[in-house]
PDB file of N, CA and C in Angstrom:
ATOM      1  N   UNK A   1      -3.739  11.705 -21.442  1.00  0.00           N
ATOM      2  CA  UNK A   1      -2.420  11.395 -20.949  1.00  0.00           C
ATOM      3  C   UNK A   1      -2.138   9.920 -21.196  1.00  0.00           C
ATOM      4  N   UNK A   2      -1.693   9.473 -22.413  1.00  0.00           N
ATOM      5  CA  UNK A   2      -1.691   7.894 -22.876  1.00  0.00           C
ATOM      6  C   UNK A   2       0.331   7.740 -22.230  1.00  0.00           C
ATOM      7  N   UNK A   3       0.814   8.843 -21.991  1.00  0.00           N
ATOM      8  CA  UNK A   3       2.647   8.022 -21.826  1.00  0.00           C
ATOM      9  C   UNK A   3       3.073   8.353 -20.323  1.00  0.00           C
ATOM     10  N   UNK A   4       2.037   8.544 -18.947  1.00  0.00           N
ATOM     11  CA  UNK A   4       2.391   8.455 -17.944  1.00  0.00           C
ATOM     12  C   UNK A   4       2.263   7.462 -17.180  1.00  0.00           C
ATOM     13  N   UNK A   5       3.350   6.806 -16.658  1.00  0.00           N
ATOM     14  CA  UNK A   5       2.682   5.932 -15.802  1.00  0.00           C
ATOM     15  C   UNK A   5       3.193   5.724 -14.153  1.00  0.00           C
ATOM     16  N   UNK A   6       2.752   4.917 -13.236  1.00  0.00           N
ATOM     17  CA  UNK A   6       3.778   4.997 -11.900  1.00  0.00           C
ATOM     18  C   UNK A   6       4.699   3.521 -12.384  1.00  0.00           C
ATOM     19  N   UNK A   7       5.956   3.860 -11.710  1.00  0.00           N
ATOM     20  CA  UNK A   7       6.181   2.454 -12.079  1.00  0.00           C
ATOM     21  C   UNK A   7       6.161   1.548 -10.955  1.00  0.00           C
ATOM     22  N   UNK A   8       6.513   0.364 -11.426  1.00  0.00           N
ATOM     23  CA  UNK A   8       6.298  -1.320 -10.568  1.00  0.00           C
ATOM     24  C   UNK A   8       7.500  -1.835 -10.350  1.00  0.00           C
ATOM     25  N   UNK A   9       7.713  -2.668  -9.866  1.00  0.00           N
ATOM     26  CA  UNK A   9       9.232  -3.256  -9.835  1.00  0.00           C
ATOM     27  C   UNK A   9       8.678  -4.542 -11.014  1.00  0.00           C
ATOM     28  N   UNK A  10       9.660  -5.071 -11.815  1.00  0.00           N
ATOM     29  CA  UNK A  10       9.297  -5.700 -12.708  1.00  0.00           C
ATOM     30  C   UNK A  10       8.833  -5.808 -13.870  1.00  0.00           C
ATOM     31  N   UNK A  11       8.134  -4.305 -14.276  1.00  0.00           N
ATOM     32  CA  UNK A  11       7.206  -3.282 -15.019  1.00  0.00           C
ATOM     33  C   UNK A  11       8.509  -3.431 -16.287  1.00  0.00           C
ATOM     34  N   UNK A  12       8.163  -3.834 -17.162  1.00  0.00           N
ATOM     35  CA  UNK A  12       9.008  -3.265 -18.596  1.00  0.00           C
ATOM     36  C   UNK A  12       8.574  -1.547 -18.899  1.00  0.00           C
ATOM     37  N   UNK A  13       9.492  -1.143 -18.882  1.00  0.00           N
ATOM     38  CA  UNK A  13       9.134   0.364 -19.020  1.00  0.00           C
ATOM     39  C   UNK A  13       9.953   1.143 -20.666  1.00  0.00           C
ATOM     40  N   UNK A  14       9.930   1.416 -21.273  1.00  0.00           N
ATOM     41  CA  UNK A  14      10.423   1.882 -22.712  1.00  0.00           C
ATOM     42  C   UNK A  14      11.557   3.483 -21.859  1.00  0.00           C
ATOM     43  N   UNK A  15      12.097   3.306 -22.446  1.00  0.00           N
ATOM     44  CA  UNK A  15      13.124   4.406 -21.958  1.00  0.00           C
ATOM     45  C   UNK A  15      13.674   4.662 -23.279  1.00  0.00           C
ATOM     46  N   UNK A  16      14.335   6.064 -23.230  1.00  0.00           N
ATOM     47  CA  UNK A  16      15.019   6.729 -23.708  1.00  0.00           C
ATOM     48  C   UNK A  16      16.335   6.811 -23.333  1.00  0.00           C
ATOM     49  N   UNK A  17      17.534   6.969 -24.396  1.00  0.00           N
ATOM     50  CA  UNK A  17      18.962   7.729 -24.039  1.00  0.00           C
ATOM     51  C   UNK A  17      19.003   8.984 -23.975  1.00  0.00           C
ATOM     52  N   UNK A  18      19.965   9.396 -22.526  1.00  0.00           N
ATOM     53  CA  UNK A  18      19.569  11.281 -22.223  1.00  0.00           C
ATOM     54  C   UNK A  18      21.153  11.475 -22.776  1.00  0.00           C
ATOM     55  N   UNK A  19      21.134  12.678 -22.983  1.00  0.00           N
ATOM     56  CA  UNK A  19      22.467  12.552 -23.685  1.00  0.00           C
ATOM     57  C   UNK A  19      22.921  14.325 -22.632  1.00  0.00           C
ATOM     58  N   UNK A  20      24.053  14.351 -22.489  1.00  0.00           N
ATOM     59  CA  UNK A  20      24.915  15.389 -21.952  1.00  0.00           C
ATOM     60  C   UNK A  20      26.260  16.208 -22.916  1.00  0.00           C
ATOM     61  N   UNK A  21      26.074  17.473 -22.491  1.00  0.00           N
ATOM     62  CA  UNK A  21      27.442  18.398 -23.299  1.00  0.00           C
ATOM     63  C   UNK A  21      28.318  18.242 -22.635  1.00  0.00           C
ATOM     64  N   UNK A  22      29.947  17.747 -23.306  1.00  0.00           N
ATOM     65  CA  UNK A  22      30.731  18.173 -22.214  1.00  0.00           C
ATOM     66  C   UNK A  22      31.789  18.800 -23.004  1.00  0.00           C
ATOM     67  N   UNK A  23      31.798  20.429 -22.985  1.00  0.00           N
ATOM     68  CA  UNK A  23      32.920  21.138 -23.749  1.00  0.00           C
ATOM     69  C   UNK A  23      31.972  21.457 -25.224  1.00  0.00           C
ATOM     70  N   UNK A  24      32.911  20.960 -26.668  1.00  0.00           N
ATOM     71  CA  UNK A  24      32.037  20.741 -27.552  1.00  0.00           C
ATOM     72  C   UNK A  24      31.537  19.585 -28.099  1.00  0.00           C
ATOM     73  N   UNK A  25      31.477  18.732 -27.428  1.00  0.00           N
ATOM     74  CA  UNK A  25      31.343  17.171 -27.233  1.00  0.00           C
ATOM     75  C   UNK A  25      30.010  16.565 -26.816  1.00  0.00           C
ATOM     76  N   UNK A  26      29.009  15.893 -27.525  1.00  0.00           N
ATOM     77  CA  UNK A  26      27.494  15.196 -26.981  1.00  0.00           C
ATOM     78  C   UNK A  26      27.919  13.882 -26.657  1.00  0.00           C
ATOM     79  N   UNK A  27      27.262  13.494 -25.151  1.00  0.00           N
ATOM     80  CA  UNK A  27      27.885  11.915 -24.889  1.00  0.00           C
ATOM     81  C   UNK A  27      26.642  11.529 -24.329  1.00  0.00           C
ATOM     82  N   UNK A  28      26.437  10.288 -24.611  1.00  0.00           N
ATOM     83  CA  UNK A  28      25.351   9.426 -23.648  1.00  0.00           C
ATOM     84  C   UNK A  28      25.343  10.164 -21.948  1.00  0.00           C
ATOM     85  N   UNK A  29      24.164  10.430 -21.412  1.00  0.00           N
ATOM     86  CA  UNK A  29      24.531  10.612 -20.156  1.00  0.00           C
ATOM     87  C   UNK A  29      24.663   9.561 -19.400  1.00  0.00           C
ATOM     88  N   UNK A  30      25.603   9.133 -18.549  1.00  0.00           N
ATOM     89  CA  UNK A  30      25.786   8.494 -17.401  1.00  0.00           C
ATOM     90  C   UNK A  30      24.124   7.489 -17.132  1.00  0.00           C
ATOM     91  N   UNK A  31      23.788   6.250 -17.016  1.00  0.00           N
ATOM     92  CA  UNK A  31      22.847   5.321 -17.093  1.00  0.00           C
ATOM     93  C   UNK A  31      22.848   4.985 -15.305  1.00  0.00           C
ATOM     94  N   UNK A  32      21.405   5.245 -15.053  1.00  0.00           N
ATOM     95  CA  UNK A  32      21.387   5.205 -13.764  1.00  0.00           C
ATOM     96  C   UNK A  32      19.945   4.441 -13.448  1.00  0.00           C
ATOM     97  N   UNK A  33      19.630   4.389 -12.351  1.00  0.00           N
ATOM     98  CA  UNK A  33      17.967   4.001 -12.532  1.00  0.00           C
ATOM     99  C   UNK A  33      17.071   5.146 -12.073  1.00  0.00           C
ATOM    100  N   UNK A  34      17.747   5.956 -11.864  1.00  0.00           N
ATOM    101  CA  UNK A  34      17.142   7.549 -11.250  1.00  0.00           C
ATOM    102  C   UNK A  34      17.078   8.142 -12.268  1.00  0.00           C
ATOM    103  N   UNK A  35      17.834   8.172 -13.456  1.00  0.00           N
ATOM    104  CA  UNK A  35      17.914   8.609 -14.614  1.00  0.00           C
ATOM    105  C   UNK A  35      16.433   8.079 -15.328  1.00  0.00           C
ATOM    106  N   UNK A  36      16.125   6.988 -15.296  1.00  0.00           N
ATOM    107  CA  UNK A  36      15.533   5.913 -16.251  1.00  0.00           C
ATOM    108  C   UNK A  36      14.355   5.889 -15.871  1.00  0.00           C
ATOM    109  N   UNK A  37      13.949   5.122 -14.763  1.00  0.00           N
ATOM    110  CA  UNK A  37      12.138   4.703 -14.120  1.00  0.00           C
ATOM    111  C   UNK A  37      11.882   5.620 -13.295  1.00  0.00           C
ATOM    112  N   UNK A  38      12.608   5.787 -12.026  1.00  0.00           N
ATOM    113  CA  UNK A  38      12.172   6.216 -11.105  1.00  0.00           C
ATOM    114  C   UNK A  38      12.001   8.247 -11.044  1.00  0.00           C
ATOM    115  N   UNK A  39      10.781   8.541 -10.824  1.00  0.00           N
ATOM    116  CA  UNK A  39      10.238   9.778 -10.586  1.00  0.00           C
ATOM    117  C   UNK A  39       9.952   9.979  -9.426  1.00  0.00           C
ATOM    118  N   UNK A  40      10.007  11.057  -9.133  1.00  0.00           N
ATOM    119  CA  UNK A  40       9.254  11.737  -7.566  1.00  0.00           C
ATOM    120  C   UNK A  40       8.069  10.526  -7.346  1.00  0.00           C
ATOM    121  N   UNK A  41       8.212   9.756  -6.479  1.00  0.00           N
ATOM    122  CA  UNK A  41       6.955   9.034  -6.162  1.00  0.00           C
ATOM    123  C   UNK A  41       6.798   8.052  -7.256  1.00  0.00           C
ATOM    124  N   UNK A  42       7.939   7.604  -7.848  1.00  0.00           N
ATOM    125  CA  UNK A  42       7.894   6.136  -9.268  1.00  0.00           C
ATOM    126  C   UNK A  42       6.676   6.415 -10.197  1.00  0.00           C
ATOM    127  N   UNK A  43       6.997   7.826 -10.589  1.00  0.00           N
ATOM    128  CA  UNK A  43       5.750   8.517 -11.724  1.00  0.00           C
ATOM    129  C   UNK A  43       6.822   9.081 -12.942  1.00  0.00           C
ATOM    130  N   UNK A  44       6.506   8.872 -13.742  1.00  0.00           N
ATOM    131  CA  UNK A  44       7.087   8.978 -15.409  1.00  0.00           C
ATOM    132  C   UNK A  44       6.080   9.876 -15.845  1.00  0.00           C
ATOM    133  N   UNK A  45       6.665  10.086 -16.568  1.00  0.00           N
ATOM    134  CA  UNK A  45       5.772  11.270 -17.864  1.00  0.00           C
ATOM    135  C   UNK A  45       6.099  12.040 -19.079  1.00  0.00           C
ATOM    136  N   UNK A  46       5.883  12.541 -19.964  1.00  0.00           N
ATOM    137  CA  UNK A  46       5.822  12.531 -20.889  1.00  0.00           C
ATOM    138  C   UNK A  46       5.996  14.539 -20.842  1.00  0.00           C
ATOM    139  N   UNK A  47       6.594  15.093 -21.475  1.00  0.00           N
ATOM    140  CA  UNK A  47       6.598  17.016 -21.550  1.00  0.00           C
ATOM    141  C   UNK A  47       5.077  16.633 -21.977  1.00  0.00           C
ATOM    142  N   UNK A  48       4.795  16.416 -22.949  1.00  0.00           N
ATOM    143  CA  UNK A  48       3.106  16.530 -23.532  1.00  0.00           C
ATOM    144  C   UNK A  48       2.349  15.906 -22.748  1.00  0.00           C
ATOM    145  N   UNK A  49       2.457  15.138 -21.836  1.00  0.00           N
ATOM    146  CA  UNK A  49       1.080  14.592 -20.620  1.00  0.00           C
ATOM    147  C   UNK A  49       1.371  15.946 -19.587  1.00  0.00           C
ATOM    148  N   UNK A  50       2.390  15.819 -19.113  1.00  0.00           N
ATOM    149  CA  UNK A  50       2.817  17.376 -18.259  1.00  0.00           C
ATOM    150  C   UNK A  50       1.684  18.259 -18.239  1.00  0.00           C
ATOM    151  N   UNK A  51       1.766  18.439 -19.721  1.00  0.00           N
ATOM    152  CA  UNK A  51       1.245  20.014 -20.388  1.00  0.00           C
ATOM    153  C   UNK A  51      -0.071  19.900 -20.405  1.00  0.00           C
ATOM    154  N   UNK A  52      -0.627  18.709 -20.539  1.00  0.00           N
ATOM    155  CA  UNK A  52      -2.086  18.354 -20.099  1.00  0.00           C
ATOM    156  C   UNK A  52      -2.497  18.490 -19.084  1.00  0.00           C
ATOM    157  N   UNK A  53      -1.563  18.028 -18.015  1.00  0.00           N
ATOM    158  CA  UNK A  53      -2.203  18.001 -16.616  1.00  0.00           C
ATOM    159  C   UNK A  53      -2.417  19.671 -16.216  1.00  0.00           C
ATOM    160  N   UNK A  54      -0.917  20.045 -16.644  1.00  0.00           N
ATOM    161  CA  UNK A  54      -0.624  21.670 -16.133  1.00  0.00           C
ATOM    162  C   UNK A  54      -2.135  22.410 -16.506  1.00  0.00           C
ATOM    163  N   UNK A  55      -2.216  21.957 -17.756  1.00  0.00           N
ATOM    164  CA  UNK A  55      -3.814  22.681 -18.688  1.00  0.00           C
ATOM    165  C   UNK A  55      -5.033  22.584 -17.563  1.00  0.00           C
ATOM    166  N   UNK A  56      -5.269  21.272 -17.306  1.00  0.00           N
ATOM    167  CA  UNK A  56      -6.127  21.057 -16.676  1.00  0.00           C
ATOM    168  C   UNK A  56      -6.338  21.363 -15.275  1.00  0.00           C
ATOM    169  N   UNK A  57      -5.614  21.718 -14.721  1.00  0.00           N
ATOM    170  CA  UNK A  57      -4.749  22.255 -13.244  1.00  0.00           C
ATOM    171  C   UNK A  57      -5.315  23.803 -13.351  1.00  0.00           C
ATOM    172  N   UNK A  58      -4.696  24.215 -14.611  1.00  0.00           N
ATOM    173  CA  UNK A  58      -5.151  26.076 -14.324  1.00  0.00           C
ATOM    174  C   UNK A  58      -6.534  26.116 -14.867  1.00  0.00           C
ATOM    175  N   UNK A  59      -7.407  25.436 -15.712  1.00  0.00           N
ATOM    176  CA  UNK A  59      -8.688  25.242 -15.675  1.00  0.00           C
ATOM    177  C   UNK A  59      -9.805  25.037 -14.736  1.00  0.00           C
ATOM    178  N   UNK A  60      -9.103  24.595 -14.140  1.00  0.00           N
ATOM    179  CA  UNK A  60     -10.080  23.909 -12.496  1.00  0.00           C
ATOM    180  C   UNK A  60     -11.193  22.417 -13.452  1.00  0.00           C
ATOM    181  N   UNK A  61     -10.286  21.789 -14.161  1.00  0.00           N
ATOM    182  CA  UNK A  61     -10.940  20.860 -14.465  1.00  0.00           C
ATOM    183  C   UNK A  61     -10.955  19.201 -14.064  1.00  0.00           C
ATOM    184  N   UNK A  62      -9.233  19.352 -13.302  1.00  0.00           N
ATOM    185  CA  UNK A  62      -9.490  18.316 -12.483  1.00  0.00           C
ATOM    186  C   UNK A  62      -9.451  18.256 -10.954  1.00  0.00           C
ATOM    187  N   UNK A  63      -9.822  19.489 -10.484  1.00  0.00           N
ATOM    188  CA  UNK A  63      -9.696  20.358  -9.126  1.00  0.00           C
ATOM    189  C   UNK A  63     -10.588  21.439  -9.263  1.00  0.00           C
ATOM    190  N   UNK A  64     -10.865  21.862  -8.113  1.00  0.00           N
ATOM    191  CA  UNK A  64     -11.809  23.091  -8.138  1.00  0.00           C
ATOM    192  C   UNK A  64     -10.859  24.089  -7.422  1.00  0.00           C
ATOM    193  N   UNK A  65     -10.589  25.733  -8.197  1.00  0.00           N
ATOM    194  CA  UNK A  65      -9.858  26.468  -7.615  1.00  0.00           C
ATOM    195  C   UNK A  65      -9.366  26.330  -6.161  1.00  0.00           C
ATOM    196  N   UNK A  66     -10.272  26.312  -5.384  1.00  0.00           N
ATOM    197  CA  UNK A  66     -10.357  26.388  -3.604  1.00  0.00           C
ATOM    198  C   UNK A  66      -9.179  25.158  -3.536  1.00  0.00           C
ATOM    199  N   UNK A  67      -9.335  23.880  -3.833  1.00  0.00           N
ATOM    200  CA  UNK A  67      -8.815  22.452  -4.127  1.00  0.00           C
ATOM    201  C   UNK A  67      -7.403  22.714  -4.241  1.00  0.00           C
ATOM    202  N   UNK A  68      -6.955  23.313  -5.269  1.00  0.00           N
ATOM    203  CA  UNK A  68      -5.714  23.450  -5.456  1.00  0.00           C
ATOM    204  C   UNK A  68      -5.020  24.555  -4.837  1.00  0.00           C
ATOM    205  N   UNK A  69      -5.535  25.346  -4.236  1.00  0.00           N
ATOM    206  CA  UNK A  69      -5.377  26.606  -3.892  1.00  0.00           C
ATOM    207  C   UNK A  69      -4.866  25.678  -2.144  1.00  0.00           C
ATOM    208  N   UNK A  70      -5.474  24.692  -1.656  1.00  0.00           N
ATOM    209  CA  UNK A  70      -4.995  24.265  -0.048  1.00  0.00           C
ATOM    210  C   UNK A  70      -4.184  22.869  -1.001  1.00  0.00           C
ATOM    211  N   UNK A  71      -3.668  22.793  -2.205  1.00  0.00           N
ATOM    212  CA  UNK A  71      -3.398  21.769  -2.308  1.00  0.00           C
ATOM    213  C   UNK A  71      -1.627  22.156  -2.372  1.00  0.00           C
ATOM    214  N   UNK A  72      -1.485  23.467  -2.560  1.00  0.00           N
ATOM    215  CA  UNK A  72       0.102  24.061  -2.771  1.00  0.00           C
ATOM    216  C   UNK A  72       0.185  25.118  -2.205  1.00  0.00           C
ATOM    217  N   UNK A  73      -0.450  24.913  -1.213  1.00  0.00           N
ATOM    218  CA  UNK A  73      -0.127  26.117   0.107  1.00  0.00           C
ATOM    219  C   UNK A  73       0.658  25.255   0.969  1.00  0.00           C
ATOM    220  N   UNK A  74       1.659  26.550   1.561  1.00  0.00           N
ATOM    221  CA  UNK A  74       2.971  26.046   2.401  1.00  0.00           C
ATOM    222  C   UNK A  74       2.090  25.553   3.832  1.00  0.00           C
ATOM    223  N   UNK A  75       2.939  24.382   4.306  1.00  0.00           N
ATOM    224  CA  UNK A  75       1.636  23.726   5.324  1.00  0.00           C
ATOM    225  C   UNK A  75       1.492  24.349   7.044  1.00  0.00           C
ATOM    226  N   UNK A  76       2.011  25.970   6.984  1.00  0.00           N
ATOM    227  CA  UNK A  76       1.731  26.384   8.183  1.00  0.00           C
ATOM    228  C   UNK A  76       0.998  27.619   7.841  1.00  0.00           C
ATOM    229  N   UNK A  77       0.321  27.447   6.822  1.00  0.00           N
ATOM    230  CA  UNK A  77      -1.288  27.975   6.700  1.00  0.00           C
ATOM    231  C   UNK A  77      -2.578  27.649   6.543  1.00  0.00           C
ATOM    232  N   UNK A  78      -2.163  25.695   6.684  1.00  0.00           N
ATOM    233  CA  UNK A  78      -3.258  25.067   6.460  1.00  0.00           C
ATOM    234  C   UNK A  78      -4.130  25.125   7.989  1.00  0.00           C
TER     235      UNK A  78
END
């Protein structure tokens, strides 16, 4: 996973333009900072780091079944 990172305040971060349909029309989407750095918890990522983690998740390679199994259970069965 070399393109995930959390971010920092201050952090130069490389971003992308997201672009939106409107009708039959492609426009820049709307530039926000929710758009840009900030992730669930100031975490970025990459579809291909994703797909790594996801890999490694249903492997039990960076968790052990049991692990993840109390790790996404609804919390009035813990």
């Amino acid at each position: 996973m070399g393109f995930s990172f959390v971010y920092e305040r201050g952090a130069t971060v490389a971003s992308a333009t997201a672009y939106t349909r409107r009708g039959d029309r492609v426009l820049p989407a709307a530039r926000n900072t929710e758009n840009y750095v900030d992730g669930d918890g100031q975490v970025s990522s990459t579809v291909a780091d994703l797909a790594k983690w996801a890999g490694a998740l249903s492997s039990n390679t960076l968790v052990t079944a049991g692990t993840l199994k109390e790790a996404v259970a609804p919390a009035e069965e813990l």
